[in-house]
PDB file of N, CA and C in Angstrom:
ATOM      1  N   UNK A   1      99.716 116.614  86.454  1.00  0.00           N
ATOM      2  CA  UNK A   1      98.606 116.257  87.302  1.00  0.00           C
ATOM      3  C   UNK A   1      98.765 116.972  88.635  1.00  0.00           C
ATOM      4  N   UNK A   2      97.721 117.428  89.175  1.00  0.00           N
ATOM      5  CA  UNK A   2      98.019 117.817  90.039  1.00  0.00           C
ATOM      6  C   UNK A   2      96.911 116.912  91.461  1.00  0.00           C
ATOM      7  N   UNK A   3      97.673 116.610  91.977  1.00  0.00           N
ATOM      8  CA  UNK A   3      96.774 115.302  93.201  1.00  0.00           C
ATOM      9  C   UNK A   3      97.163 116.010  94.637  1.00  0.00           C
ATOM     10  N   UNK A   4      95.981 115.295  95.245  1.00  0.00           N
ATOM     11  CA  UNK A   4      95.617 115.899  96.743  1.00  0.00           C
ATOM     12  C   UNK A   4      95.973 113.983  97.389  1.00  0.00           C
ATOM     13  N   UNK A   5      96.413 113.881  98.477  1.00  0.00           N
ATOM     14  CA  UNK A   5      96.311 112.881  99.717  1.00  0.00           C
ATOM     15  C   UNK A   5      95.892 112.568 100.621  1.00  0.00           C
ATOM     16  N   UNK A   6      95.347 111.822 101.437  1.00  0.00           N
ATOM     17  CA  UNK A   6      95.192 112.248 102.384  1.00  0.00           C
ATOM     18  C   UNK A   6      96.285 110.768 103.219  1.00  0.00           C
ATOM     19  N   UNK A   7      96.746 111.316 104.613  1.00  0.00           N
ATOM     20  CA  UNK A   7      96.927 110.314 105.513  1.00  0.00           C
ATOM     21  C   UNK A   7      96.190 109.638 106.501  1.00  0.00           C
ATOM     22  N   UNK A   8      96.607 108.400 107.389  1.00  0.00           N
ATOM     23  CA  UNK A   8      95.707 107.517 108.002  1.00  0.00           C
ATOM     24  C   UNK A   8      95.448 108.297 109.553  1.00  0.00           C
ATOM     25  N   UNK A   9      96.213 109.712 109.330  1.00  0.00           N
ATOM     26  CA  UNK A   9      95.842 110.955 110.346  1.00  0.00           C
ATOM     27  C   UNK A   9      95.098 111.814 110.155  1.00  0.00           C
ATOM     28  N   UNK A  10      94.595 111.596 108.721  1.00  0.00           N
ATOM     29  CA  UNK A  10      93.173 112.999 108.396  1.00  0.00           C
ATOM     30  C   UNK A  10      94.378 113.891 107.776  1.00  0.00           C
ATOM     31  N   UNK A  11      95.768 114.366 107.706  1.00  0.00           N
ATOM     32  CA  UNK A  11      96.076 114.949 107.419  1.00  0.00           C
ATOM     33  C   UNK A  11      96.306 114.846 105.813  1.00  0.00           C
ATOM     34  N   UNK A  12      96.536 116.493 105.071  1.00  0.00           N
ATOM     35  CA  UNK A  12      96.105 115.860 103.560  1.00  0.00           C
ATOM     36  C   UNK A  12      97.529 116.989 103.176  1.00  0.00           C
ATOM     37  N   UNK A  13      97.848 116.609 101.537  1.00  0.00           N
ATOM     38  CA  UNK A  13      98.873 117.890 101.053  1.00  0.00           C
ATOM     39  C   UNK A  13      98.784 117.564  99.707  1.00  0.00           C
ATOM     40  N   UNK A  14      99.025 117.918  98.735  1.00  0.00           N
ATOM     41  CA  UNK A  14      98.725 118.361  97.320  1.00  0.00           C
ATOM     42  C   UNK A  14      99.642 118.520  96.547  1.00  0.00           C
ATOM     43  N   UNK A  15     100.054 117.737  95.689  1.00  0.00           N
ATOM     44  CA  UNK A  15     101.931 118.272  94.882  1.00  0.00           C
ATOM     45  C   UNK A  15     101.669 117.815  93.611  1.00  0.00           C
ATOM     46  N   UNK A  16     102.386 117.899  92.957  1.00  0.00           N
ATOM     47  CA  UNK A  16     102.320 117.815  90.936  1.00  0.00           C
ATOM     48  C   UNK A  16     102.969 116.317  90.411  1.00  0.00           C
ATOM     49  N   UNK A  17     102.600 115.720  89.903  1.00  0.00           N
ATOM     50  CA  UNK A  17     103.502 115.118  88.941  1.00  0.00           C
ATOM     51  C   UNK A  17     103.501 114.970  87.573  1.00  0.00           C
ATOM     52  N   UNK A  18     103.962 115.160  86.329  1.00  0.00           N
ATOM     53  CA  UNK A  18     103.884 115.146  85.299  1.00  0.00           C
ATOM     54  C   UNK A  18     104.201 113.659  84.460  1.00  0.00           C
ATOM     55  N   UNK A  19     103.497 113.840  83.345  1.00  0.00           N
ATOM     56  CA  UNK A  19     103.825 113.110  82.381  1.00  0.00           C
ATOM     57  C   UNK A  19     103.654 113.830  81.093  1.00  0.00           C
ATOM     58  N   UNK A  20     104.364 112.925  79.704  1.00  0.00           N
ATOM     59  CA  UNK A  20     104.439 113.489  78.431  1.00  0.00           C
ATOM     60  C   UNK A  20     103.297 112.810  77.839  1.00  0.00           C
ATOM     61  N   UNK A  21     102.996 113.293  76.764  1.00  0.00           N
ATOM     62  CA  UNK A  21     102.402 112.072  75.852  1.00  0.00           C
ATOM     63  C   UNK A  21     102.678 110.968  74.984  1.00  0.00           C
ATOM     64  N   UNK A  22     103.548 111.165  75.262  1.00  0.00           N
ATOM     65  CA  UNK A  22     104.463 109.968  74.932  1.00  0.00           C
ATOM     66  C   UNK A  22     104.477 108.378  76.026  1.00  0.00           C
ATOM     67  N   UNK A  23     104.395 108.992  76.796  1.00  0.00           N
ATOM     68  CA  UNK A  23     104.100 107.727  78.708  1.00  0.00           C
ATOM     69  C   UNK A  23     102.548 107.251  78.175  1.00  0.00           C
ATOM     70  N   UNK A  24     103.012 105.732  78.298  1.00  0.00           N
ATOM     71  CA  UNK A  24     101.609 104.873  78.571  1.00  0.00           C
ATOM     72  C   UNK A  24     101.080 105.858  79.647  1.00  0.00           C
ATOM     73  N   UNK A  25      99.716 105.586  79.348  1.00  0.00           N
ATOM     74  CA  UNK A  25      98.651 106.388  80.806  1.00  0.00           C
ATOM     75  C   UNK A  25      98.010 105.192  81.390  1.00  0.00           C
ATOM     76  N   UNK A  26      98.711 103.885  81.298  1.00  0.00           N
ATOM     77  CA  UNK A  26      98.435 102.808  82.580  1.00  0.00           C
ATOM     78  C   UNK A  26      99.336 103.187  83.433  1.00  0.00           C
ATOM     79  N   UNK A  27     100.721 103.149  82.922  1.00  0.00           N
ATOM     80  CA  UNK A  27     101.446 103.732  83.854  1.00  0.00           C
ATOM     81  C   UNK A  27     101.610 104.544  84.405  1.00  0.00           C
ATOM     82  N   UNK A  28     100.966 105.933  83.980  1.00  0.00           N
ATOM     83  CA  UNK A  28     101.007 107.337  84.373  1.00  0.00           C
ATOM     84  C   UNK A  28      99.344 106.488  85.561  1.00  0.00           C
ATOM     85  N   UNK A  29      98.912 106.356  85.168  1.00  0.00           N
ATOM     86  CA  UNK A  29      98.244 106.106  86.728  1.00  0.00           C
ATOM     87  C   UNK A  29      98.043 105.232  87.802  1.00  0.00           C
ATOM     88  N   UNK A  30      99.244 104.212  87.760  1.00  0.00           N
ATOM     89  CA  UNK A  30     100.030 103.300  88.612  1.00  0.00           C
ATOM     90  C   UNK A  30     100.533 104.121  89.715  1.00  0.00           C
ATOM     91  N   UNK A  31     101.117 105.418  89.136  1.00  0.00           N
ATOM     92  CA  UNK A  31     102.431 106.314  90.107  1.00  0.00           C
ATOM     93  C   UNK A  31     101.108 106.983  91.117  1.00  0.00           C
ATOM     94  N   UNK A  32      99.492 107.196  91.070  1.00  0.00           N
ATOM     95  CA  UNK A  32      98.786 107.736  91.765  1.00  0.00           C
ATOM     96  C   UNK A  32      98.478 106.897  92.801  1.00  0.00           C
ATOM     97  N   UNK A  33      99.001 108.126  94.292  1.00  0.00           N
ATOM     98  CA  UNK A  33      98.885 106.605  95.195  1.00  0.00           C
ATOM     99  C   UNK A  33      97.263 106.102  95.660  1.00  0.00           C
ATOM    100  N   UNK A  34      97.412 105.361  96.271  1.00  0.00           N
ATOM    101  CA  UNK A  34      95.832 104.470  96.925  1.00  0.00           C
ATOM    102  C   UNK A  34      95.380 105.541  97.643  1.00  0.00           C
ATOM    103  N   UNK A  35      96.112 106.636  97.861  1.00  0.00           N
ATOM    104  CA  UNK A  35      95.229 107.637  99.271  1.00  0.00           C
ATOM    105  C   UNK A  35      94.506 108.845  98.630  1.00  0.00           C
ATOM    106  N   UNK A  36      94.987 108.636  97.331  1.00  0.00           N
ATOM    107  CA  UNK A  36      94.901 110.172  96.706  1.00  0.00           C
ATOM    108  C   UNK A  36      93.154 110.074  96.505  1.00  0.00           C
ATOM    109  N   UNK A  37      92.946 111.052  97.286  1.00  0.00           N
ATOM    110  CA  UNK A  37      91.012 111.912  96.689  1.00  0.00           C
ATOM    111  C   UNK A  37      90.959 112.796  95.813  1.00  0.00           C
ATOM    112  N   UNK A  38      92.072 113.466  94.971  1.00  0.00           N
ATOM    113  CA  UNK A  38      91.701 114.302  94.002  1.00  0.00           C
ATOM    114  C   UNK A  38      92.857 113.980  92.846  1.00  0.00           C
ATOM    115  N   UNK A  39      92.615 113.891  91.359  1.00  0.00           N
ATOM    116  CA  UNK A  39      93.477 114.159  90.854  1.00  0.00           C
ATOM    117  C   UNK A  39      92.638 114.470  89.892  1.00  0.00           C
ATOM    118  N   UNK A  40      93.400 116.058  89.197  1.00  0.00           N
ATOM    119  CA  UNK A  40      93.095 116.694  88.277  1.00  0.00           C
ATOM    120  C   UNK A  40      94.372 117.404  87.069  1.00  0.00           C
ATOM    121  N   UNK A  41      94.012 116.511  86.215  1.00  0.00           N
ATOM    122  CA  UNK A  41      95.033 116.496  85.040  1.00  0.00           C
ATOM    123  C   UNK A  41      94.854 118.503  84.267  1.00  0.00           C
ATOM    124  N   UNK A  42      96.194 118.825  84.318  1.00  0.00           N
ATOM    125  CA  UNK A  42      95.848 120.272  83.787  1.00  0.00           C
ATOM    126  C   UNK A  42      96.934 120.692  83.025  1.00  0.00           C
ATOM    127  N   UNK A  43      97.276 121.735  82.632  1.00  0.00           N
ATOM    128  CA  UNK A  43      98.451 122.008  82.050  1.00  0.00           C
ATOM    129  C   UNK A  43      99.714 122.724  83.330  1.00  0.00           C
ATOM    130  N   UNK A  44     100.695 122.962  82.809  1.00  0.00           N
ATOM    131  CA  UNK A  44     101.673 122.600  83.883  1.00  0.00           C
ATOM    132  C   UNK A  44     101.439 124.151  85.095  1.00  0.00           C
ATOM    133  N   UNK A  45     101.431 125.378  84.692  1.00  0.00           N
ATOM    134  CA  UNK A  45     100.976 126.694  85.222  1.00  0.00           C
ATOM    135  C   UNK A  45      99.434 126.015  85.704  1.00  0.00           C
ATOM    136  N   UNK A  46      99.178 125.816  85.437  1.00  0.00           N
ATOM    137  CA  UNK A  46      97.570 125.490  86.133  1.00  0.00           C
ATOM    138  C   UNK A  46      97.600 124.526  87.421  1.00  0.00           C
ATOM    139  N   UNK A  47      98.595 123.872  87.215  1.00  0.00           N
ATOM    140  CA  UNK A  47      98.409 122.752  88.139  1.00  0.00           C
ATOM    141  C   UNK A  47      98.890 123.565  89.474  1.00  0.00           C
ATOM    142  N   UNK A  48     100.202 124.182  89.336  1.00  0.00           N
ATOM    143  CA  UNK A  48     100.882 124.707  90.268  1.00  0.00           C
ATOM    144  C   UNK A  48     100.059 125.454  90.967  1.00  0.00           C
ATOM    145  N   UNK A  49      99.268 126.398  90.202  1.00  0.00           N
ATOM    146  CA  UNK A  49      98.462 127.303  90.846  1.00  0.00           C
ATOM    147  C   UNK A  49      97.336 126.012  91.889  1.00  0.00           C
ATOM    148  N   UNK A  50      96.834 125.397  91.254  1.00  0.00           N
ATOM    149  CA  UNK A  50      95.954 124.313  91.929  1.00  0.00           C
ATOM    150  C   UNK A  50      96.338 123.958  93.104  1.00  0.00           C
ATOM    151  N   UNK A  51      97.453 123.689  93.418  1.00  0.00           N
ATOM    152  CA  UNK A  51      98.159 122.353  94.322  1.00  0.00           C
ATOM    153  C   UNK A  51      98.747 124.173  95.137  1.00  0.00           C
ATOM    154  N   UNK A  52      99.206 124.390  94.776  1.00  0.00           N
ATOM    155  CA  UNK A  52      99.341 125.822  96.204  1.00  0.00           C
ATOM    156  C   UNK A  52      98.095 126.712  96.706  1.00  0.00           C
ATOM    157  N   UNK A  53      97.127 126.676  95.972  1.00  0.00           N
ATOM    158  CA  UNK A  53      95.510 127.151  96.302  1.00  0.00           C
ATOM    159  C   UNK A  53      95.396 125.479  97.804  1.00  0.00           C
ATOM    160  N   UNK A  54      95.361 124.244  97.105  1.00  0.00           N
ATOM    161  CA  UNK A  54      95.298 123.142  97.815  1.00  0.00           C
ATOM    162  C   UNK A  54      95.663 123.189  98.925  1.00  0.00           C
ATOM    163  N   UNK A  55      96.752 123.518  99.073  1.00  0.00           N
ATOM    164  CA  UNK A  55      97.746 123.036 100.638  1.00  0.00           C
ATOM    165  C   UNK A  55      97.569 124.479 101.583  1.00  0.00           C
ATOM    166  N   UNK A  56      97.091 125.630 100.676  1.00  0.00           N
ATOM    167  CA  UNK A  56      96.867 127.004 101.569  1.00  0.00           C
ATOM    168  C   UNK A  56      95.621 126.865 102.266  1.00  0.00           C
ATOM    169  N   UNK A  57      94.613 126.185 101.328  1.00  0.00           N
ATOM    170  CA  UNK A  57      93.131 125.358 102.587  1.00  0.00           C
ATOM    171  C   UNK A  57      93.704 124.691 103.105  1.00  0.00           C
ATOM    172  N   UNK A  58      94.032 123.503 102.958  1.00  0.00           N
ATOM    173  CA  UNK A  58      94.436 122.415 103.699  1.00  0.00           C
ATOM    174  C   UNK A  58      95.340 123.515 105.298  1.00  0.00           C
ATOM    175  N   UNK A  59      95.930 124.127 104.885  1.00  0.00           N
ATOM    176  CA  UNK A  59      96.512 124.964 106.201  1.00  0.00           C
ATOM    177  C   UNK A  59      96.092 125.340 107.264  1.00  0.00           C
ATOM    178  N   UNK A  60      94.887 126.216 106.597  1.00  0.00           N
ATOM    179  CA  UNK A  60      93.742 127.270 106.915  1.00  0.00           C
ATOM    180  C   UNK A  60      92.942 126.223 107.692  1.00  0.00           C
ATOM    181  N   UNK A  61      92.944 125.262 107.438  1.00  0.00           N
ATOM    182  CA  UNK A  61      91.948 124.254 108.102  1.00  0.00           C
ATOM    183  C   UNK A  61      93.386 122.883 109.479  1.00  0.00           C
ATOM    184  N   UNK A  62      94.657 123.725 109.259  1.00  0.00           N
ATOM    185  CA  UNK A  62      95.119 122.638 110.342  1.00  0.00           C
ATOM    186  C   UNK A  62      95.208 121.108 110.041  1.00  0.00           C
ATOM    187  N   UNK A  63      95.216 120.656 109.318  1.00  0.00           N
ATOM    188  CA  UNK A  63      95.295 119.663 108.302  1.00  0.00           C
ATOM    189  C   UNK A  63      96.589 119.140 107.579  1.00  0.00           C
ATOM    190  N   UNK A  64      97.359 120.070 107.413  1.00  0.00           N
ATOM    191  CA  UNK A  64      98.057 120.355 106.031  1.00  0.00           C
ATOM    192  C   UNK A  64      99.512 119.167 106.593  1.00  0.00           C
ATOM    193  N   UNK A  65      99.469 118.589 106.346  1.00  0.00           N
ATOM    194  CA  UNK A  65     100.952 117.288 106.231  1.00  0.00           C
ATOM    195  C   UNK A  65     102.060 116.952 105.398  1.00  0.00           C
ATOM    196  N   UNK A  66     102.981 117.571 105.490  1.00  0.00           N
ATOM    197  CA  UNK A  66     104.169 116.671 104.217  1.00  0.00           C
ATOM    198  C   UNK A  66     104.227 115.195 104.274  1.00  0.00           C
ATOM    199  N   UNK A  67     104.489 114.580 102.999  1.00  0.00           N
ATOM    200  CA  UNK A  67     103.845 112.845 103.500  1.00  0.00           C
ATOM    201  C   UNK A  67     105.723 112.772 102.677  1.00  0.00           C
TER     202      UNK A  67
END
């Protein structure tokens, strides 16, 4: 998965987490936090590319936060 955040500062950042298919997917979406505005399930090269496209706007725009 690859998910976007945001904080209670406007600031936002974008990172991966995986699951198998084997993982309940109640639980696989328990671990998504309350702040997250994007999550987009992809394969694992896809996501990466996603979530570093993500945080290079998020930059570009002054935004960009490690949480």
């Amino acid at each position: 998965m690859a998910i976007t955040k945001e904080n209670e500062n406007g600031g936002k950042c974008a990172y991966m987490d995986f699951f198998t298919t084997n993982e309940n997917l109640l639980a696989v979406m328990k671990r998504i936090p309350k702040e997250a505005i994007s999550v987009t399930v992809i394969d694992k090269s896809r996501a990466e590319e996603l979530v570093n496209f993500w945080n290079d706007e998020f930059k570009a725009q002054g935004v960009f936060e490690l949480f």
